[in-house]
N, C-alpha and C. Protein backbone atom coordinates (compact mmCIF):
# COMPACT_ATOMS: atom_id res chain seq x y z
N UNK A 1 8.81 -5.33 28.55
CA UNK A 1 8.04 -4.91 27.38
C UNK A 1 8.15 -5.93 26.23
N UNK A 2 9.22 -7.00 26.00
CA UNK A 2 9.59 -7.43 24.97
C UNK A 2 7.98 -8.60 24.88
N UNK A 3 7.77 -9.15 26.08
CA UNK A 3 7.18 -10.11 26.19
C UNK A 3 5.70 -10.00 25.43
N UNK A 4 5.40 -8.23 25.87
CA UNK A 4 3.44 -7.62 24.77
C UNK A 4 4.01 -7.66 23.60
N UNK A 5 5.60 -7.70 22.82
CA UNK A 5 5.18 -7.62 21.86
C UNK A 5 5.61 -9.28 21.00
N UNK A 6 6.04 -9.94 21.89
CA UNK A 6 6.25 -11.36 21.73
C UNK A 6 4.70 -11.78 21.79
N UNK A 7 3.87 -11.16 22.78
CA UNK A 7 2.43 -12.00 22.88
C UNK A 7 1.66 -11.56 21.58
N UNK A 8 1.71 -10.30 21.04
CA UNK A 8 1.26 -9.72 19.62
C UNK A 8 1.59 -10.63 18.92
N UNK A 9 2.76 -10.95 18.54
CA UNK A 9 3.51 -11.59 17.91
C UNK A 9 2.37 -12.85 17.47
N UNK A 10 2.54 -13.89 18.62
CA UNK A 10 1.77 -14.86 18.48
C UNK A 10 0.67 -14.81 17.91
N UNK A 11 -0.60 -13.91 18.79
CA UNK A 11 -2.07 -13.69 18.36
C UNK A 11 -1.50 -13.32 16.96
N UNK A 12 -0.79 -12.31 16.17
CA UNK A 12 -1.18 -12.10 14.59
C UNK A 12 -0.83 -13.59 13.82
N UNK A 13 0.14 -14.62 14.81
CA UNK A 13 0.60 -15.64 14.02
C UNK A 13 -0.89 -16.38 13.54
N UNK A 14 -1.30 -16.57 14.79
CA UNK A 14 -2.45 -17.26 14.47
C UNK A 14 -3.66 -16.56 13.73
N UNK A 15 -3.49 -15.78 13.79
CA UNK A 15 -4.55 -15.16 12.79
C UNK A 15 -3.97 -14.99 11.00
N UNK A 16 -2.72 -15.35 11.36
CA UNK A 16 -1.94 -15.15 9.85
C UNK A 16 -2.27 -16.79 9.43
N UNK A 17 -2.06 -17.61 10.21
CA UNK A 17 -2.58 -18.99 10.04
C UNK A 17 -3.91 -19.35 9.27
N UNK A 18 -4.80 -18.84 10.06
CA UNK A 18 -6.38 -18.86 9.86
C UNK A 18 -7.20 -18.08 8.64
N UNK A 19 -6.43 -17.03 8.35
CA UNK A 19 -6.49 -15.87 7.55
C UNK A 19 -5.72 -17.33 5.86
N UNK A 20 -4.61 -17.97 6.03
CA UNK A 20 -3.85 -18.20 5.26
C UNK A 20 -4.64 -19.23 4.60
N UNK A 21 -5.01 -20.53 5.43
CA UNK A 21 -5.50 -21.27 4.93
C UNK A 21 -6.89 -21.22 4.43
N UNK A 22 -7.73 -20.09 4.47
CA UNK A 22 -8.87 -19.70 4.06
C UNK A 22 -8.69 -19.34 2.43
N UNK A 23 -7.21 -18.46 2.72
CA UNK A 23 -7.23 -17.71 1.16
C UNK A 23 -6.60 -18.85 -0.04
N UNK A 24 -5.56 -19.47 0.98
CA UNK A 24 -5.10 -20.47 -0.08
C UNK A 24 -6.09 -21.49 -0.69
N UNK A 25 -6.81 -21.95 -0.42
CA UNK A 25 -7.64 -23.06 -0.60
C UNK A 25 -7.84 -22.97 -2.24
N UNK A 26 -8.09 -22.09 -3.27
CA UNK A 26 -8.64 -22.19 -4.51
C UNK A 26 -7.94 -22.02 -5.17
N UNK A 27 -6.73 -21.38 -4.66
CA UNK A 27 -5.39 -20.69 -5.61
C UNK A 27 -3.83 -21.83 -4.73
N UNK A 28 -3.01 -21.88 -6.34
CA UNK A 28 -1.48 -22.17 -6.37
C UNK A 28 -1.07 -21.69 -4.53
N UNK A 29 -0.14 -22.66 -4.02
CA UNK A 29 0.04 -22.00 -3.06
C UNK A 29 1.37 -21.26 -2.64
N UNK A 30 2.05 -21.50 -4.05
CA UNK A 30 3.10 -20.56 -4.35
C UNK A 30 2.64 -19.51 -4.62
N UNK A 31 1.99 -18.98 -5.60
CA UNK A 31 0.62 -18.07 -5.64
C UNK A 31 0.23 -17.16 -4.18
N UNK A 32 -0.17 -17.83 -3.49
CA UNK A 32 -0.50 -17.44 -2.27
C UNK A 32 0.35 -16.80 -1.43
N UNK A 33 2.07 -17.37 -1.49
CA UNK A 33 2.77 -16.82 -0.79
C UNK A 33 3.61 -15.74 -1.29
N UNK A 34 3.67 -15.85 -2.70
CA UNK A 34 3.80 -14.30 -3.45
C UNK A 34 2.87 -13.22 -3.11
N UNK A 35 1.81 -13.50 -3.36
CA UNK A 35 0.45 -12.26 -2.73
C UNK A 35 1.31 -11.94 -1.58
N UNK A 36 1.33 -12.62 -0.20
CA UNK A 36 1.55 -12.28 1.19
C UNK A 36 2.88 -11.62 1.10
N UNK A 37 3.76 -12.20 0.64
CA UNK A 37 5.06 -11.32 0.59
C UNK A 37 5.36 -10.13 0.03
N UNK A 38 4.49 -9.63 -0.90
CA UNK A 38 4.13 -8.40 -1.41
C UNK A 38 3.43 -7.54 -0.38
N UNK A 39 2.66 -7.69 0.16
CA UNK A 39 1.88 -6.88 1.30
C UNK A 39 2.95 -7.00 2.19
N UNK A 40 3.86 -7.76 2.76
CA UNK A 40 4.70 -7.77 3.49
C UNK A 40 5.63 -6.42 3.43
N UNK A 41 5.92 -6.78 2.33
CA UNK A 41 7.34 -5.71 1.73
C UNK A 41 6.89 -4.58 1.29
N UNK A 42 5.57 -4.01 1.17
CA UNK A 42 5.30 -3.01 1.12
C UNK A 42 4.85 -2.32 2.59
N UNK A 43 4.63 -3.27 3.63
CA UNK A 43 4.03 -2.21 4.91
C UNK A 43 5.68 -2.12 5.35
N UNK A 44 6.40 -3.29 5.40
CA UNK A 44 7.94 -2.84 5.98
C UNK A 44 8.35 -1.78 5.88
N UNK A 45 8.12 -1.59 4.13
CA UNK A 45 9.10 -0.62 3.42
C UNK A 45 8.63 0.50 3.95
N UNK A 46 7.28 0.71 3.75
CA UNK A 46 6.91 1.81 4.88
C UNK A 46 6.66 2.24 6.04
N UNK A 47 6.82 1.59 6.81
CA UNK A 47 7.37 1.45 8.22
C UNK A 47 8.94 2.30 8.34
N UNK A 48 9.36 1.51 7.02
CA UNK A 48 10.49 2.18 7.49
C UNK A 48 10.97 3.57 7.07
N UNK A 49 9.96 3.68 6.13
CA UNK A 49 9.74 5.13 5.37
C UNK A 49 9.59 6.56 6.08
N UNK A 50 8.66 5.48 6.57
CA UNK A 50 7.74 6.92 8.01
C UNK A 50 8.71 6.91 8.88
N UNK A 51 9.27 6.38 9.78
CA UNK A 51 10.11 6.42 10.48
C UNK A 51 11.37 7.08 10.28
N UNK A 52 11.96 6.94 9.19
CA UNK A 52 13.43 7.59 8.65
C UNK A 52 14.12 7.00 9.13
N UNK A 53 14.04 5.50 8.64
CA UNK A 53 14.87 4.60 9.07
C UNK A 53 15.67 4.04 7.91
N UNK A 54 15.48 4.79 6.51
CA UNK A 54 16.20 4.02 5.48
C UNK A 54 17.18 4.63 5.05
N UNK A 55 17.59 5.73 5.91
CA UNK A 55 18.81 6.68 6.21
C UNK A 55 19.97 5.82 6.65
N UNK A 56 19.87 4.45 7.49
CA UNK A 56 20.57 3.37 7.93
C UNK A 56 21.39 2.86 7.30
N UNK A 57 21.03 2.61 6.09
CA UNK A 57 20.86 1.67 4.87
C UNK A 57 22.52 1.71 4.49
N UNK A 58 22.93 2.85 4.46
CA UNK A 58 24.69 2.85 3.97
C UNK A 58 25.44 2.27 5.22
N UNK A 59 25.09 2.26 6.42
CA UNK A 59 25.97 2.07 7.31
C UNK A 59 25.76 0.60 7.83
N UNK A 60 24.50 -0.67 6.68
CA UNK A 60 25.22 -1.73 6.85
C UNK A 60 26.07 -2.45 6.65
N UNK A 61 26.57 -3.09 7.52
CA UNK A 61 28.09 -4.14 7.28
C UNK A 61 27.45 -5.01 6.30
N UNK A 62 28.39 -6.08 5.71
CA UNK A 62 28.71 -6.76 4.86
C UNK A 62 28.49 -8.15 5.45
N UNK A 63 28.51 -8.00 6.76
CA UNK A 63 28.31 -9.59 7.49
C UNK A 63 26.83 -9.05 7.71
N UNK A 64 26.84 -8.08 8.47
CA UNK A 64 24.88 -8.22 8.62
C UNK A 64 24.43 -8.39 7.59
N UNK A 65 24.68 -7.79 6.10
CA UNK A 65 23.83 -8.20 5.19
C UNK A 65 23.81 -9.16 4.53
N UNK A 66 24.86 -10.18 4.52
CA UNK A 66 24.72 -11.22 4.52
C UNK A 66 24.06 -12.48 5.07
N UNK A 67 24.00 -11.96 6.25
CA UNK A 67 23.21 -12.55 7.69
C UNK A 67 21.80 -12.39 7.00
N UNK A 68 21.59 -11.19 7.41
CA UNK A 68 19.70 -11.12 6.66
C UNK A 68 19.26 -11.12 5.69
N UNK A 69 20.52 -11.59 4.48
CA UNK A 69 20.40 -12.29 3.24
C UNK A 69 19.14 -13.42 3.54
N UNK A 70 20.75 -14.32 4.04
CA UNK A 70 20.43 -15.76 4.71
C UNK A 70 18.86 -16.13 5.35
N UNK A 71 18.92 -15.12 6.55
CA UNK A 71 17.71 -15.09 7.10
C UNK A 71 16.06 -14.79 6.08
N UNK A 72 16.08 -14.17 5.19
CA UNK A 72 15.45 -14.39 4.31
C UNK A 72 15.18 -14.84 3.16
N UNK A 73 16.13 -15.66 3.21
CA UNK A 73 15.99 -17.26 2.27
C UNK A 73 15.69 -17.99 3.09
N UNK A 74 15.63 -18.12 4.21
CA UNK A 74 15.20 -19.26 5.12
C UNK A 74 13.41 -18.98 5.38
N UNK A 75 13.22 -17.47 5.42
CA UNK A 75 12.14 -16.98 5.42
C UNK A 75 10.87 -17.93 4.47
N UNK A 76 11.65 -17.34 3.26
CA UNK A 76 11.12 -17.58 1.82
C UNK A 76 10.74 -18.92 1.97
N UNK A 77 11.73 -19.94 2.21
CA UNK A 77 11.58 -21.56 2.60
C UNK A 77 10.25 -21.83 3.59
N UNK A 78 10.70 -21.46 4.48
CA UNK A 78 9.16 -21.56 5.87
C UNK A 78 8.15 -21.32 5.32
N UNK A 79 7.86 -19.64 4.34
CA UNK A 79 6.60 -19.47 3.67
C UNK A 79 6.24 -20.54 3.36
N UNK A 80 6.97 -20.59 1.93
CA UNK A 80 6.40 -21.89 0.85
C UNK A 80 5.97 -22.96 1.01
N UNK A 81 7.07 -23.56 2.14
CA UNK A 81 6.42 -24.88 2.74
C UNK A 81 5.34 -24.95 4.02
N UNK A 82 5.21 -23.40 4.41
CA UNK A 82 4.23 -23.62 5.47
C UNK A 82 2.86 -23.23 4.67
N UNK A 83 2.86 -22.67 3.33
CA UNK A 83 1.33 -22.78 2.69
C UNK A 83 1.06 -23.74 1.91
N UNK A 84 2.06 -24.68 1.51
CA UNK A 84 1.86 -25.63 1.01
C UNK A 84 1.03 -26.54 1.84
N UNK A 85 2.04 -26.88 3.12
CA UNK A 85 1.25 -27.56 4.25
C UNK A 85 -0.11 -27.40 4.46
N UNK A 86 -0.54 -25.86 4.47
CA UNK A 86 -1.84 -25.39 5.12
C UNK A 86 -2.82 -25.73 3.80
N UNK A 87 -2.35 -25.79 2.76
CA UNK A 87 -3.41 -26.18 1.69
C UNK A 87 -3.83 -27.73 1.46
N UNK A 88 -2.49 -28.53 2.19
CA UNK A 88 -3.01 -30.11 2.15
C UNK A 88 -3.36 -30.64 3.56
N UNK A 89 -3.11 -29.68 4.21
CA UNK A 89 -3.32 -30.48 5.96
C UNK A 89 -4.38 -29.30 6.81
N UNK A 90 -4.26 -29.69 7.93
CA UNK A 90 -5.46 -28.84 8.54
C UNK A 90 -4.63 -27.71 9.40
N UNK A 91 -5.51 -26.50 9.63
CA UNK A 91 -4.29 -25.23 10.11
C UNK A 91 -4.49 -26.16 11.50
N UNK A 92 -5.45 -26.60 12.09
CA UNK A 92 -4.96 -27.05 13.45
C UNK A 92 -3.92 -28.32 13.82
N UNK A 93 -3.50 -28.63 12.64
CA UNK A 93 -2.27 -29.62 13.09
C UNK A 93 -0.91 -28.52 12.11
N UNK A 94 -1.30 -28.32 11.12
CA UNK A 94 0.16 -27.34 10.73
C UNK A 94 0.51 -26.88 11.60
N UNK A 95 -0.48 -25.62 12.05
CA UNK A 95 0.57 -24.28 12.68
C UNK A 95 0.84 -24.69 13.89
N UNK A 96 0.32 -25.47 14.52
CA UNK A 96 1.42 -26.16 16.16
C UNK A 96 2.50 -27.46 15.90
N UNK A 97 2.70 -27.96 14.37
CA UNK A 97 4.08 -28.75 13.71
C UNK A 97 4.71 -27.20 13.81
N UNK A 98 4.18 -26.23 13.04
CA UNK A 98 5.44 -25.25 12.05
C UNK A 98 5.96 -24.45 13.42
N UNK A 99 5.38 -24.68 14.94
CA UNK A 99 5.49 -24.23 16.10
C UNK A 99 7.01 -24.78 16.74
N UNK A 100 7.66 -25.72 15.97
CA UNK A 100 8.06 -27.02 16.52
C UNK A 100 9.73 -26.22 16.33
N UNK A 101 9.53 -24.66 15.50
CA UNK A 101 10.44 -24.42 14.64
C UNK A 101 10.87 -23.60 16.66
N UNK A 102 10.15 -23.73 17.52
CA UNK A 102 10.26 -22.25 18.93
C UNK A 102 11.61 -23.29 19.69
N UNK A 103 11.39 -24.78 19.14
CA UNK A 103 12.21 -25.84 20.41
C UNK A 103 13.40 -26.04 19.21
N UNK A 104 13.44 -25.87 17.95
CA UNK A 104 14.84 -26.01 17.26
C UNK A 104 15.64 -24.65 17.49
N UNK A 105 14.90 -23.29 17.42
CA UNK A 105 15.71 -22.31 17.86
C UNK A 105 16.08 -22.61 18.78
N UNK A 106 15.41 -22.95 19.97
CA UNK A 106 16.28 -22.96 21.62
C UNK A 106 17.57 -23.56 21.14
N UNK A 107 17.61 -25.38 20.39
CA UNK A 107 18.63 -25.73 20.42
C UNK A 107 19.78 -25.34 19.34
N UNK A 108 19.29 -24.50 18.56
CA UNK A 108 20.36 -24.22 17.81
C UNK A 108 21.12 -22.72 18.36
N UNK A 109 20.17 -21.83 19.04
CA UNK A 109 20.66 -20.92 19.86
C UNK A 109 21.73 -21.24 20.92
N UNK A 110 21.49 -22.69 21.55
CA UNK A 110 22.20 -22.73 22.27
C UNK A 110 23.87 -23.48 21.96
N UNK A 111 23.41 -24.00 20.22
CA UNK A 111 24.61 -25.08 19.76
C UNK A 111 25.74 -23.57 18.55
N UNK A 112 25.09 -22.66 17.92
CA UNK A 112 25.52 -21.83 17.34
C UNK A 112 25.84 -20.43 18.18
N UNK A 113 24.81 -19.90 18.89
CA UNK A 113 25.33 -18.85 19.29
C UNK A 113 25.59 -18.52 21.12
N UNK A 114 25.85 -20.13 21.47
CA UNK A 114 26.55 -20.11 23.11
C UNK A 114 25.70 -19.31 23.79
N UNK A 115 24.03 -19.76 23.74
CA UNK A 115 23.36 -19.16 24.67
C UNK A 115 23.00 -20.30 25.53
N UNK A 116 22.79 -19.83 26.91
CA UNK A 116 22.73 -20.84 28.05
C UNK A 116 21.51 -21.54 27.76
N UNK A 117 21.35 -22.86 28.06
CA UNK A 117 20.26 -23.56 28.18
C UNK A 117 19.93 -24.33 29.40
N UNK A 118 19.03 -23.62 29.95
CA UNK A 118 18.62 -24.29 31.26
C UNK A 118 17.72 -25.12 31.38
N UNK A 119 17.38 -25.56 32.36
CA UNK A 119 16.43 -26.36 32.63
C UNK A 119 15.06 -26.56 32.41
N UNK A 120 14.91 -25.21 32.94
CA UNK A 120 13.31 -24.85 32.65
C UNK A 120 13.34 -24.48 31.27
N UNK A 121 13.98 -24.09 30.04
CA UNK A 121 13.74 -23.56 29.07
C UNK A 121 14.39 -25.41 27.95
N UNK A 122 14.85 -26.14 28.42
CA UNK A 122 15.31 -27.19 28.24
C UNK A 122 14.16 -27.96 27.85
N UNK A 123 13.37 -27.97 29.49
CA UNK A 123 12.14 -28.72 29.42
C UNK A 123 10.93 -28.58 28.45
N UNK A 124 10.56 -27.35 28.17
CA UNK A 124 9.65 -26.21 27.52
C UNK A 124 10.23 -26.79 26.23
N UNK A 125 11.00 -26.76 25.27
CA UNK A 125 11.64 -27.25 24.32
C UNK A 125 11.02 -28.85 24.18
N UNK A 126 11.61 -29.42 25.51
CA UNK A 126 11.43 -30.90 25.15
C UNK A 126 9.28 -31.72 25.06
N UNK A 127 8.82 -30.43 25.81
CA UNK A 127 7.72 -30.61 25.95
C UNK A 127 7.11 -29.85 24.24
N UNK A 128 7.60 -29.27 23.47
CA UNK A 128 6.84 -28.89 22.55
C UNK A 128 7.60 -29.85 21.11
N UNK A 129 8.85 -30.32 21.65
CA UNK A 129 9.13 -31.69 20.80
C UNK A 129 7.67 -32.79 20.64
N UNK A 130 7.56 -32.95 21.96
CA UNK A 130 6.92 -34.10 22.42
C UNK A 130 5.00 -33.97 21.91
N UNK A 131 4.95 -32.76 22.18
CA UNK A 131 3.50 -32.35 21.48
C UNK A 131 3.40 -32.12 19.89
N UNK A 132 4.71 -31.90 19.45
CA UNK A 132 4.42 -32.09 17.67
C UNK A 132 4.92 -33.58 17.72
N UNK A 133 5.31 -34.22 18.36
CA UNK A 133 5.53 -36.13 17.76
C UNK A 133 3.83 -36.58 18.01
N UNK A 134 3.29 -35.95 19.18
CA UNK A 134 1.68 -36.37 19.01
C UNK A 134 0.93 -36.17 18.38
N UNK A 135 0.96 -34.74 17.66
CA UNK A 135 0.17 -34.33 16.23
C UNK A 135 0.43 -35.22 15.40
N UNK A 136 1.98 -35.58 14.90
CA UNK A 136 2.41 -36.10 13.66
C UNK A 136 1.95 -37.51 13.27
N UNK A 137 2.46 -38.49 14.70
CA UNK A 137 2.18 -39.58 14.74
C UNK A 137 1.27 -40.47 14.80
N UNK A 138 0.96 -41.28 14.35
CA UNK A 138 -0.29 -42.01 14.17
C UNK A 138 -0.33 -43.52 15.24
């Protein structure tokens, strides 16, 4: 099951892409990524509303929330610089660079949190290295 919602995943990326660089074009693109993060944090919040999932909320640790501190300052970073990008470059070379971020997880997954790296998932990595040095390079 993980994989329909990994493939969702993707299709909304790219439509969050296409959708992004349309809206940014006339407006700040800090601007732009405040708007999006607001709609963000309001469907979450209710997501998690409806659900009765914010009943949770006392029983996080101090390392997880630190963790998804972190993780959303890194968030915040990717935004900014990925609408910046999309307002000076074209979404069809951005969003398969900002793609480049699927072959640094593998290797940092496998250098921080001792997950196996095989061959075939090695290669897949080294092949989407190799396709953002062809976008980039001239």
């Amino acid at each position: 099951m993980w994989w329909i919602y990994a493939l969702l995943s993707a299709a909304f990326a790219a439509l969050t892409a296409i959708f992004a660089k349309i809206g940014v074009a006339d407006i700040p693109s800090n601007l732009a990524t405040a708007i999006r993060t607001v709609i963000i944090l309001i469907m979450a919040w209710a997501i998690v509303l409806a659900r009765g999932e914010f009943k949770s909320m006392g029983a996080i640790s101090k390392h997880s929330m630190l963790f998804l501190v972190l993780s959303g300052l890194a968030t915040g970073c990717s935004w900014i610089f990925y609408f910046k990008a999309l307002q000076v470059g074209q979404v069809s070379q951005v969003a398969p660079v900002d793609k480049l971020s699927v072959a640094l997880t593998i290797i940092m997954a496998a250098v921080f949190l001792h997950e196996a790296l095989t061959w075939k998932t090695a290669i897949g990595a080294g092949l989407i290295i190799a396709g953002t040095l062809v976008l980039i390079l001239k």
